[in-house]
PDB file of N, CA and C in Angstrom:
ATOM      1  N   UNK A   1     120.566  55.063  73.212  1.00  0.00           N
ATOM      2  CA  UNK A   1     121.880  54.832  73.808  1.00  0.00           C
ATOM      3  C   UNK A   1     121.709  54.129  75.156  1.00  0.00           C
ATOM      4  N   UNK A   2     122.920  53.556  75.854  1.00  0.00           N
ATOM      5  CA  UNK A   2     122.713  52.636  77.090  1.00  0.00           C
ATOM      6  C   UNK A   2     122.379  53.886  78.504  1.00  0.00           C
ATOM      7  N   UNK A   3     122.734  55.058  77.805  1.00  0.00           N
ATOM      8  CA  UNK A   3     122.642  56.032  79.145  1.00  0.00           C
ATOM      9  C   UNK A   3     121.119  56.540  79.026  1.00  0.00           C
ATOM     10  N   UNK A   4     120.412  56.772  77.800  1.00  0.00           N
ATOM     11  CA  UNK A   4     118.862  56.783  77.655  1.00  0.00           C
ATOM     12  C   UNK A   4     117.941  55.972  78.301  1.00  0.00           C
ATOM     13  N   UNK A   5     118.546  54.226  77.756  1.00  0.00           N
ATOM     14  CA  UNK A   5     117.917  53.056  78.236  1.00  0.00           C
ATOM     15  C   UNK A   5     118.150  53.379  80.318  1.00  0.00           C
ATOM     16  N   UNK A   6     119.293  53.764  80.636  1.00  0.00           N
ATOM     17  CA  UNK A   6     119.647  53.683  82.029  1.00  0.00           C
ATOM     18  C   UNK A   6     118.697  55.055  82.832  1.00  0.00           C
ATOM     19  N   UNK A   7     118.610  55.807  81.843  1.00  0.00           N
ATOM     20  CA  UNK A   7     117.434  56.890  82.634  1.00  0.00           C
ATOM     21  C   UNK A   7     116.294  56.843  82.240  1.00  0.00           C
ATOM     22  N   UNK A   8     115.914  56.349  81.830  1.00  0.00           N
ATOM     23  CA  UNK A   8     114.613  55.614  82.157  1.00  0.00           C
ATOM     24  C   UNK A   8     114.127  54.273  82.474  1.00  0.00           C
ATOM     25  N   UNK A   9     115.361  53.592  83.120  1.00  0.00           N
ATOM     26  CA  UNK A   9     115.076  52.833  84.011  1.00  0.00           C
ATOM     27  C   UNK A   9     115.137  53.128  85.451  1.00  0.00           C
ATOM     28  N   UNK A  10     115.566  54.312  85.614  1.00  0.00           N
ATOM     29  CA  UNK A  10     115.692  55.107  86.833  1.00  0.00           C
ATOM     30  C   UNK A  10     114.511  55.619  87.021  1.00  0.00           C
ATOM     31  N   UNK A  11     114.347  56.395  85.926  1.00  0.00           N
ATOM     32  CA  UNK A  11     112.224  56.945  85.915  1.00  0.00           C
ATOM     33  C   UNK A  11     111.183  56.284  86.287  1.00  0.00           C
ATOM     34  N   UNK A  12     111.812  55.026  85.235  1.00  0.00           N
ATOM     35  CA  UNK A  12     110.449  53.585  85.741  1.00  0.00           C
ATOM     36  C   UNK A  12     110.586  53.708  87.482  1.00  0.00           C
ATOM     37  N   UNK A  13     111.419  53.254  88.015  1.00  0.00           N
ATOM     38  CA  UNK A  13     111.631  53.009  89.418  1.00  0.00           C
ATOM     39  C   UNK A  13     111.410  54.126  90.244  1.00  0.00           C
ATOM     40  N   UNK A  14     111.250  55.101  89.728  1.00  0.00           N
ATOM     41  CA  UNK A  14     111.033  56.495  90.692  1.00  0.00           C
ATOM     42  C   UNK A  14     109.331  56.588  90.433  1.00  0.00           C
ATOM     43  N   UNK A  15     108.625  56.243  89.820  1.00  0.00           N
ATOM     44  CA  UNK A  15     107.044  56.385  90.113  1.00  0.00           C
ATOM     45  C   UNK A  15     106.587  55.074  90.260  1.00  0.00           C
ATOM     46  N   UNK A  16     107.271  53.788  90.894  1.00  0.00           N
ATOM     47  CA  UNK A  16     106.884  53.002  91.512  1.00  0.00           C
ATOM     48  C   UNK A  16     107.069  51.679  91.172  1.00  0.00           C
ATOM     49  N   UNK A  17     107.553  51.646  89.745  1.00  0.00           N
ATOM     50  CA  UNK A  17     107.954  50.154  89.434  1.00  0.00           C
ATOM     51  C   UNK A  17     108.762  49.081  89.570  1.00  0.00           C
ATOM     52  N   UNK A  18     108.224  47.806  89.378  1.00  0.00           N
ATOM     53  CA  UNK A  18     109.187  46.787  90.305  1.00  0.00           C
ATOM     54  C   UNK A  18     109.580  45.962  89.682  1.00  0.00           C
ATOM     55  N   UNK A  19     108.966  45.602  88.505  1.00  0.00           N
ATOM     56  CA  UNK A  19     109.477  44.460  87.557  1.00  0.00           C
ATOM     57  C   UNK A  19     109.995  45.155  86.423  1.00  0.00           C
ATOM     58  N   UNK A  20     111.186  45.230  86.020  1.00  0.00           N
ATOM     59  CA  UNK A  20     111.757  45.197  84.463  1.00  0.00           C
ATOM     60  C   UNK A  20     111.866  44.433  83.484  1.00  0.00           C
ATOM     61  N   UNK A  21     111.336  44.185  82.490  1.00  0.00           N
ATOM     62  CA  UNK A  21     111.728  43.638  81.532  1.00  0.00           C
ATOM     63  C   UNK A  21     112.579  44.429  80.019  1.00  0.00           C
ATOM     64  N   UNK A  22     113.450  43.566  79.777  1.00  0.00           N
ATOM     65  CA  UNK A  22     114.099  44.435  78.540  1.00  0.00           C
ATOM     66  C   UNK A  22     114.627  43.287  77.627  1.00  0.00           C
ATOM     67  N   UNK A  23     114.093  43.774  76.498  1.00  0.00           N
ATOM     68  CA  UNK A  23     114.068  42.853  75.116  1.00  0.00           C
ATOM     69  C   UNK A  23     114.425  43.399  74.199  1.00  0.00           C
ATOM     70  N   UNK A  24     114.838  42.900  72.822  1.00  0.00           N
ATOM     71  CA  UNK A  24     114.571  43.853  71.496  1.00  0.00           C
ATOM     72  C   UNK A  24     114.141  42.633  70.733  1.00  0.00           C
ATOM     73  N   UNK A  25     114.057  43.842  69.786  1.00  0.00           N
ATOM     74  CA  UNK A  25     113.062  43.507  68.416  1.00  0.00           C
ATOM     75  C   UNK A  25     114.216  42.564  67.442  1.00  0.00           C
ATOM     76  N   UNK A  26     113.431  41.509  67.036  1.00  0.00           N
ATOM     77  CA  UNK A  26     114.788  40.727  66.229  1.00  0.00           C
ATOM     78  C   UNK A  26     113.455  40.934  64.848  1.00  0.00           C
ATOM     79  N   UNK A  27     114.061  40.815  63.410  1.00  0.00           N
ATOM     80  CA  UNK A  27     113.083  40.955  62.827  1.00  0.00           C
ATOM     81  C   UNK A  27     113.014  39.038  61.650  1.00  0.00           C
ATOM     82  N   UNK A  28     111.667  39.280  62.119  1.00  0.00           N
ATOM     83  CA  UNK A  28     111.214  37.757  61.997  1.00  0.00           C
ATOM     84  C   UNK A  28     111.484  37.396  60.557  1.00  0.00           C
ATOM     85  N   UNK A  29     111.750  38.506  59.851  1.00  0.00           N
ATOM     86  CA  UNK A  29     111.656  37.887  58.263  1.00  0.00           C
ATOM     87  C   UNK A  29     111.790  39.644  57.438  1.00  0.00           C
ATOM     88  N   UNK A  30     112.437  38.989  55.933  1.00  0.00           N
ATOM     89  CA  UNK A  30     112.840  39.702  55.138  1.00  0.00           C
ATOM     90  C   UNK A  30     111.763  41.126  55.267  1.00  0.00           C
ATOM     91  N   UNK A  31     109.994  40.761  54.959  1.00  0.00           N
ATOM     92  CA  UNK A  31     109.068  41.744  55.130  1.00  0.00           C
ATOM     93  C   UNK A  31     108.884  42.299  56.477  1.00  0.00           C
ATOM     94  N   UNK A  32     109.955  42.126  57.409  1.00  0.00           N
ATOM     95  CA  UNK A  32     109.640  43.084  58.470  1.00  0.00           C
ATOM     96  C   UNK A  32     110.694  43.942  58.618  1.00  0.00           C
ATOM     97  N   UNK A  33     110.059  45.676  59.362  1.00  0.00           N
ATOM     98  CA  UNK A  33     111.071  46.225  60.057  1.00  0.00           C
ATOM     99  C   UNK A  33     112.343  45.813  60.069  1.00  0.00           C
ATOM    100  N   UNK A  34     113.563  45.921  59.175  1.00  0.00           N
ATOM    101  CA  UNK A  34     115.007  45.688  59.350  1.00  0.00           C
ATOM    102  C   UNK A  34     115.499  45.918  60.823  1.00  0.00           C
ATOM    103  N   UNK A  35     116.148  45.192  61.134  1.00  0.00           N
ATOM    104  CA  UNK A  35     116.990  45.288  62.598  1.00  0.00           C
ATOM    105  C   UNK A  35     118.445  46.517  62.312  1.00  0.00           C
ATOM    106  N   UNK A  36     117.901  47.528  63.243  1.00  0.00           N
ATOM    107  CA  UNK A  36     119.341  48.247  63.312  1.00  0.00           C
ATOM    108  C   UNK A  36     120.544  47.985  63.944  1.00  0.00           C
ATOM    109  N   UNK A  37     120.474  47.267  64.957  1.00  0.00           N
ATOM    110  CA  UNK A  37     121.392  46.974  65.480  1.00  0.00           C
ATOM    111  C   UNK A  37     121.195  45.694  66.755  1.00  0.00           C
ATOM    112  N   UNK A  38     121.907  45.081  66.968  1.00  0.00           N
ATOM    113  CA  UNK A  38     121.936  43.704  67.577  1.00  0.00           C
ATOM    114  C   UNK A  38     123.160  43.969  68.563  1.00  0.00           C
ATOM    115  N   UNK A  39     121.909  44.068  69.759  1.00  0.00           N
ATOM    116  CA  UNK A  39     122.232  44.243  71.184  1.00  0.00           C
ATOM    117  C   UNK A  39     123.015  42.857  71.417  1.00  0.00           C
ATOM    118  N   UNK A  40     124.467  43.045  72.305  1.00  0.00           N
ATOM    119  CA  UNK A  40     125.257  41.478  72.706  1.00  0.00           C
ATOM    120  C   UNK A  40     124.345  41.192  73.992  1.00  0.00           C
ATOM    121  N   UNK A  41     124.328  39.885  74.053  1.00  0.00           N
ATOM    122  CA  UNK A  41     123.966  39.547  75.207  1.00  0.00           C
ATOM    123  C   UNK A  41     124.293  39.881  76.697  1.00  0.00           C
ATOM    124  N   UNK A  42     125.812  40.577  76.615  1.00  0.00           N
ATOM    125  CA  UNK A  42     126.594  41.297  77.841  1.00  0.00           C
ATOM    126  C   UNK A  42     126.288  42.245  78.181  1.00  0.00           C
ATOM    127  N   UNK A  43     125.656  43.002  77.249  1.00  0.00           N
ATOM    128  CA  UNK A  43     124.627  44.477  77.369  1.00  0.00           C
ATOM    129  C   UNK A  43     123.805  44.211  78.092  1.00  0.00           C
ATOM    130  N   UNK A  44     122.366  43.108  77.765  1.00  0.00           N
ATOM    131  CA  UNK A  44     121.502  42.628  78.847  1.00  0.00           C
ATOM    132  C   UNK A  44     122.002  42.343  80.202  1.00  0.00           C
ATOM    133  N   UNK A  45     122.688  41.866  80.022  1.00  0.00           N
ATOM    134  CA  UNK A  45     123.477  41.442  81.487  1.00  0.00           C
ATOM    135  C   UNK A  45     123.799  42.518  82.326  1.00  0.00           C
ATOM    136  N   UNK A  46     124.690  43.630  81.584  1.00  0.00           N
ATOM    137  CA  UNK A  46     124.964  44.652  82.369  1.00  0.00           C
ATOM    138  C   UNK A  46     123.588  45.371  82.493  1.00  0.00           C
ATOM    139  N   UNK A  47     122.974  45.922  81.939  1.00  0.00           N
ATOM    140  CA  UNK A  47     121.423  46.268  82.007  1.00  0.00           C
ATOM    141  C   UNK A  47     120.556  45.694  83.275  1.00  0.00           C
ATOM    142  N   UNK A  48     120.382  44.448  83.396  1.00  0.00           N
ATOM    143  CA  UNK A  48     120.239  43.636  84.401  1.00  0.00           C
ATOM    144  C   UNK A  48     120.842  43.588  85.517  1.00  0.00           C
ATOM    145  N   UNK A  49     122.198  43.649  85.726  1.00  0.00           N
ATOM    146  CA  UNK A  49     122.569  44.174  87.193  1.00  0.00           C
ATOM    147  C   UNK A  49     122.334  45.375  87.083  1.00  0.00           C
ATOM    148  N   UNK A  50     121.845  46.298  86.639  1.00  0.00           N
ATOM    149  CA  UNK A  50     122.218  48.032  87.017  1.00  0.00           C
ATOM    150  C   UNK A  50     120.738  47.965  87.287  1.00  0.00           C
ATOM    151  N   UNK A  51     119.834  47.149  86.909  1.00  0.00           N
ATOM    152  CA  UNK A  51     118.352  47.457  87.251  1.00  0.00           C
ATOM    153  C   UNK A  51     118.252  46.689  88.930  1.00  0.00           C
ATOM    154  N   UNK A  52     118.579  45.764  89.189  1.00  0.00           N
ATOM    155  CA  UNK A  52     118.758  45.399  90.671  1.00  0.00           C
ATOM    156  C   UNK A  52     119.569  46.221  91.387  1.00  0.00           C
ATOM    157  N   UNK A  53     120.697  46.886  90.729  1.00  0.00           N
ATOM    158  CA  UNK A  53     121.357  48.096  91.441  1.00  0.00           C
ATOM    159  C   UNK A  53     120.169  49.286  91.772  1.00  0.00           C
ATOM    160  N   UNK A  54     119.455  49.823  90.809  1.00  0.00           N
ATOM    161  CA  UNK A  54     118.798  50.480  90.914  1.00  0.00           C
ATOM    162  C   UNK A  54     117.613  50.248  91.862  1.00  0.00           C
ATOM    163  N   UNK A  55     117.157  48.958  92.178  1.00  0.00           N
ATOM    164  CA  UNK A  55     116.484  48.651  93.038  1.00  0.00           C
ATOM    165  C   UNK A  55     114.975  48.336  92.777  1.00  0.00           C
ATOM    166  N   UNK A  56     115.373  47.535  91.642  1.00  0.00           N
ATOM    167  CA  UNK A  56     113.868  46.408  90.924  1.00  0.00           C
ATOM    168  C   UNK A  56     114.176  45.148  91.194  1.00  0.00           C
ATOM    169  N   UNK A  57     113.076  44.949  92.148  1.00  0.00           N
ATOM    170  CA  UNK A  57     112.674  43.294  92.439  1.00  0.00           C
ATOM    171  C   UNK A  57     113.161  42.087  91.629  1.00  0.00           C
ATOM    172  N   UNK A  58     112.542  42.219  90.589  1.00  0.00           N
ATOM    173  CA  UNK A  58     112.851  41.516  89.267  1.00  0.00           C
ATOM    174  C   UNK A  58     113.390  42.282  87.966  1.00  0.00           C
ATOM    175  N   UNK A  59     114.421  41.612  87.306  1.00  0.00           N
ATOM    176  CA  UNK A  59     114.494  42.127  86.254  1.00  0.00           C
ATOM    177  C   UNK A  59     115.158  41.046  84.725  1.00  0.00           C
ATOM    178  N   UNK A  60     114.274  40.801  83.831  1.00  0.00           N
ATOM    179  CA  UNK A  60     114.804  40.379  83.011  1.00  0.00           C
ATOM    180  C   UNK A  60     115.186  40.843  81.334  1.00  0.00           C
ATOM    181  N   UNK A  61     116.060  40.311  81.134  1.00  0.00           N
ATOM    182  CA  UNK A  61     117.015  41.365  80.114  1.00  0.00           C
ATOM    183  C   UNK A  61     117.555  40.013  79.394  1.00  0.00           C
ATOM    184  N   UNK A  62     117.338  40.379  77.871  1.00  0.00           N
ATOM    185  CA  UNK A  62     117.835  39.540  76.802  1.00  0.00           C
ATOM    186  C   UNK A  62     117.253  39.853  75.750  1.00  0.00           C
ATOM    187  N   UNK A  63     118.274  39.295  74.387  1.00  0.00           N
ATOM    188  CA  UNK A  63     117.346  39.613  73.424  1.00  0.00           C
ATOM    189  C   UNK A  63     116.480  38.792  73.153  1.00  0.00           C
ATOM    190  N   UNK A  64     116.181  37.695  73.019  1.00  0.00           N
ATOM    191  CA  UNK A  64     114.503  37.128  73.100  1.00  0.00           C
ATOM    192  C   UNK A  64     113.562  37.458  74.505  1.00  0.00           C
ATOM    193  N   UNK A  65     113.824  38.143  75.716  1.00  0.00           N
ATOM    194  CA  UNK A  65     112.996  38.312  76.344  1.00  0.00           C
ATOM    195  C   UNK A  65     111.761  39.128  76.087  1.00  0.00           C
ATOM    196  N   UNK A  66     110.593  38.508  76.526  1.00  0.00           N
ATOM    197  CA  UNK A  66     109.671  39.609  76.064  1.00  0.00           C
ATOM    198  C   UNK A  66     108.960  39.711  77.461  1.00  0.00           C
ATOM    199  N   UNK A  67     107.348  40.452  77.318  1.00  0.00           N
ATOM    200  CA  UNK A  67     106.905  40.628  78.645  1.00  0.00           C
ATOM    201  C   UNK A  67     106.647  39.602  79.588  1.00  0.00           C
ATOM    202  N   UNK A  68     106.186  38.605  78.823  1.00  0.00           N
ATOM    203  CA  UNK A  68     105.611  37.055  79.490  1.00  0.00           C
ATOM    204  C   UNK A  68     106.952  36.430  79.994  1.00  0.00           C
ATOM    205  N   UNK A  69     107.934  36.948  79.797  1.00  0.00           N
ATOM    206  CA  UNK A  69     109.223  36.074  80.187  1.00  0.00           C
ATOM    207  C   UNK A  69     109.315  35.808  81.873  1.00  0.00           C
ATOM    208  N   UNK A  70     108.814  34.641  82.003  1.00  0.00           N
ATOM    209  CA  UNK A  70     109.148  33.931  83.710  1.00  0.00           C
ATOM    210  C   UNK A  70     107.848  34.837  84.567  1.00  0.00           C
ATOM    211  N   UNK A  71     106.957  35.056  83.750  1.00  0.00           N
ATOM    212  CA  UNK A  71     105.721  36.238  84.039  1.00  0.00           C
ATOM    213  C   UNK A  71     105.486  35.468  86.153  1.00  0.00           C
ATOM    214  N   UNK A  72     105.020  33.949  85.877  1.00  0.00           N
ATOM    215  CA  UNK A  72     104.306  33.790  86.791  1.00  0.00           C
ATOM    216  C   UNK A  72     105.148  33.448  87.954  1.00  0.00           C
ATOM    217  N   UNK A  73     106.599  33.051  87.672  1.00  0.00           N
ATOM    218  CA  UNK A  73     107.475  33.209  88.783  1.00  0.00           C
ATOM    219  C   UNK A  73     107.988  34.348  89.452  1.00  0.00           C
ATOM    220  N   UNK A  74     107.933  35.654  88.068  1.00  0.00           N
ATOM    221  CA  UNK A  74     107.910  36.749  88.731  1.00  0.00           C
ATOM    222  C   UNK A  74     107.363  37.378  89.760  1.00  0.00           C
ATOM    223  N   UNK A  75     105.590  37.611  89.084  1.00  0.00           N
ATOM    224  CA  UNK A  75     104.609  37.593  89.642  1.00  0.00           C
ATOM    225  C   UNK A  75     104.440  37.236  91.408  1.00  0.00           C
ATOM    226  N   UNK A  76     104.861  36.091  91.476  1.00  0.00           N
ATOM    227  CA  UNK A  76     104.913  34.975  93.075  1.00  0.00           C
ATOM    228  C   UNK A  76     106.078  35.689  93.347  1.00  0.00           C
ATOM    229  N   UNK A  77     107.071  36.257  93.237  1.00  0.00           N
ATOM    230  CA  UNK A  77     108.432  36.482  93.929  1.00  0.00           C
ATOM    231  C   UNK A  77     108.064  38.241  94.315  1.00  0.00           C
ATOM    232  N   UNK A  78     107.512  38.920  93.239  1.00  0.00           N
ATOM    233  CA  UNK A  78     106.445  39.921  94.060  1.00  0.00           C
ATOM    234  C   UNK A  78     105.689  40.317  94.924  1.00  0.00           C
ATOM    235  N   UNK A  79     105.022  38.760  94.674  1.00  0.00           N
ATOM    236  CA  UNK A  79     103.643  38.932  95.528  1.00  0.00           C
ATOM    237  C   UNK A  79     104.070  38.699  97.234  1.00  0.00           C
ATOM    238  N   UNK A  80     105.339  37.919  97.144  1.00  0.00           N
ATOM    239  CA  UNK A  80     105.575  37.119  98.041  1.00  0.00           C
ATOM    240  C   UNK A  80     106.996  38.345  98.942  1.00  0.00           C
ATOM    241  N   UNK A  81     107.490  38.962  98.100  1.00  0.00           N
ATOM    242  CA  UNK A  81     108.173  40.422  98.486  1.00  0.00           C
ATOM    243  C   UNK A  81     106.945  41.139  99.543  1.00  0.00           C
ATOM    244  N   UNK A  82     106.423  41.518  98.814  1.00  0.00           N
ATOM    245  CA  UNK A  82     105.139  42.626  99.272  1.00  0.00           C
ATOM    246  C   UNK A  82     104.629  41.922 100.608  1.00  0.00           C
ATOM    247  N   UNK A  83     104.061  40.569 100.173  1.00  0.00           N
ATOM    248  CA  UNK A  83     103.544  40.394 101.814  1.00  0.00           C
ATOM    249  C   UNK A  83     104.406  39.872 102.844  1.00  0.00           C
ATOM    250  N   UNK A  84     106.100  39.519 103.039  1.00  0.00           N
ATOM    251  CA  UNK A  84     106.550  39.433 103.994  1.00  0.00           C
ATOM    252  C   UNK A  84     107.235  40.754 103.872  1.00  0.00           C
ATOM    253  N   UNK A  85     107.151  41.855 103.442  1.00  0.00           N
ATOM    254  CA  UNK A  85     107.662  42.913 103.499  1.00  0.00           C
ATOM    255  C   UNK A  85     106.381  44.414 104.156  1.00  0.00           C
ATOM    256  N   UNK A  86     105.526  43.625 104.368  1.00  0.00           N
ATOM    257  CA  UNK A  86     104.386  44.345 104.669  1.00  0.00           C
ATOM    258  C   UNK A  86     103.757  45.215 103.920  1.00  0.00           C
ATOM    259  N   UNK A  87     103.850  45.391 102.444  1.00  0.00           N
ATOM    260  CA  UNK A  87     103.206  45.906 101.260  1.00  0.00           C
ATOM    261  C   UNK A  87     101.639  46.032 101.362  1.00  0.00           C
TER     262      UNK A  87
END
């Protein structure tokens, strides 16, 4: 549920994490895992502001996003948090 997904994005952020990513599973073909349900794209969205509400650096949210999504711009917008932030 979106209130499951929302407490444990609260968890993530309470033992230290800074980047979110959130994706789902689309299924590539007839022989895979059936898709239960097909997240709207407005879900990510809202997901995505509530994780900057919550207070993650980065956060990306969609259904094709996966971990590598915008990895190395992330990465630099981190790195670059931390050291003018004195990390």
């Amino acid at each position: 549920t979106l209130d499951e997904v929302v407490s444990v994005m609260n968890d993530l952020y309470s033992v230290g994490c800074q980047i979110l990513t959130l994706g789902q599973y689309l299924q590539p073909s007839e022989e895979h895992v059936p898709l239960v349900e097909y997240i709207h794209p407005d879900t990510f969205k809202m997901l995505e502001e509530t994780g900057y509400k919550i207070g993650f650096l980065e956060v990306n949210a969609g259904p094709l996003v996966r971990s590598s999504y915008h990895a190395a711009r992330t990465f630099e917008k981190i790195r670059k948090t931390n050291i003018e932030g004195g990390k």
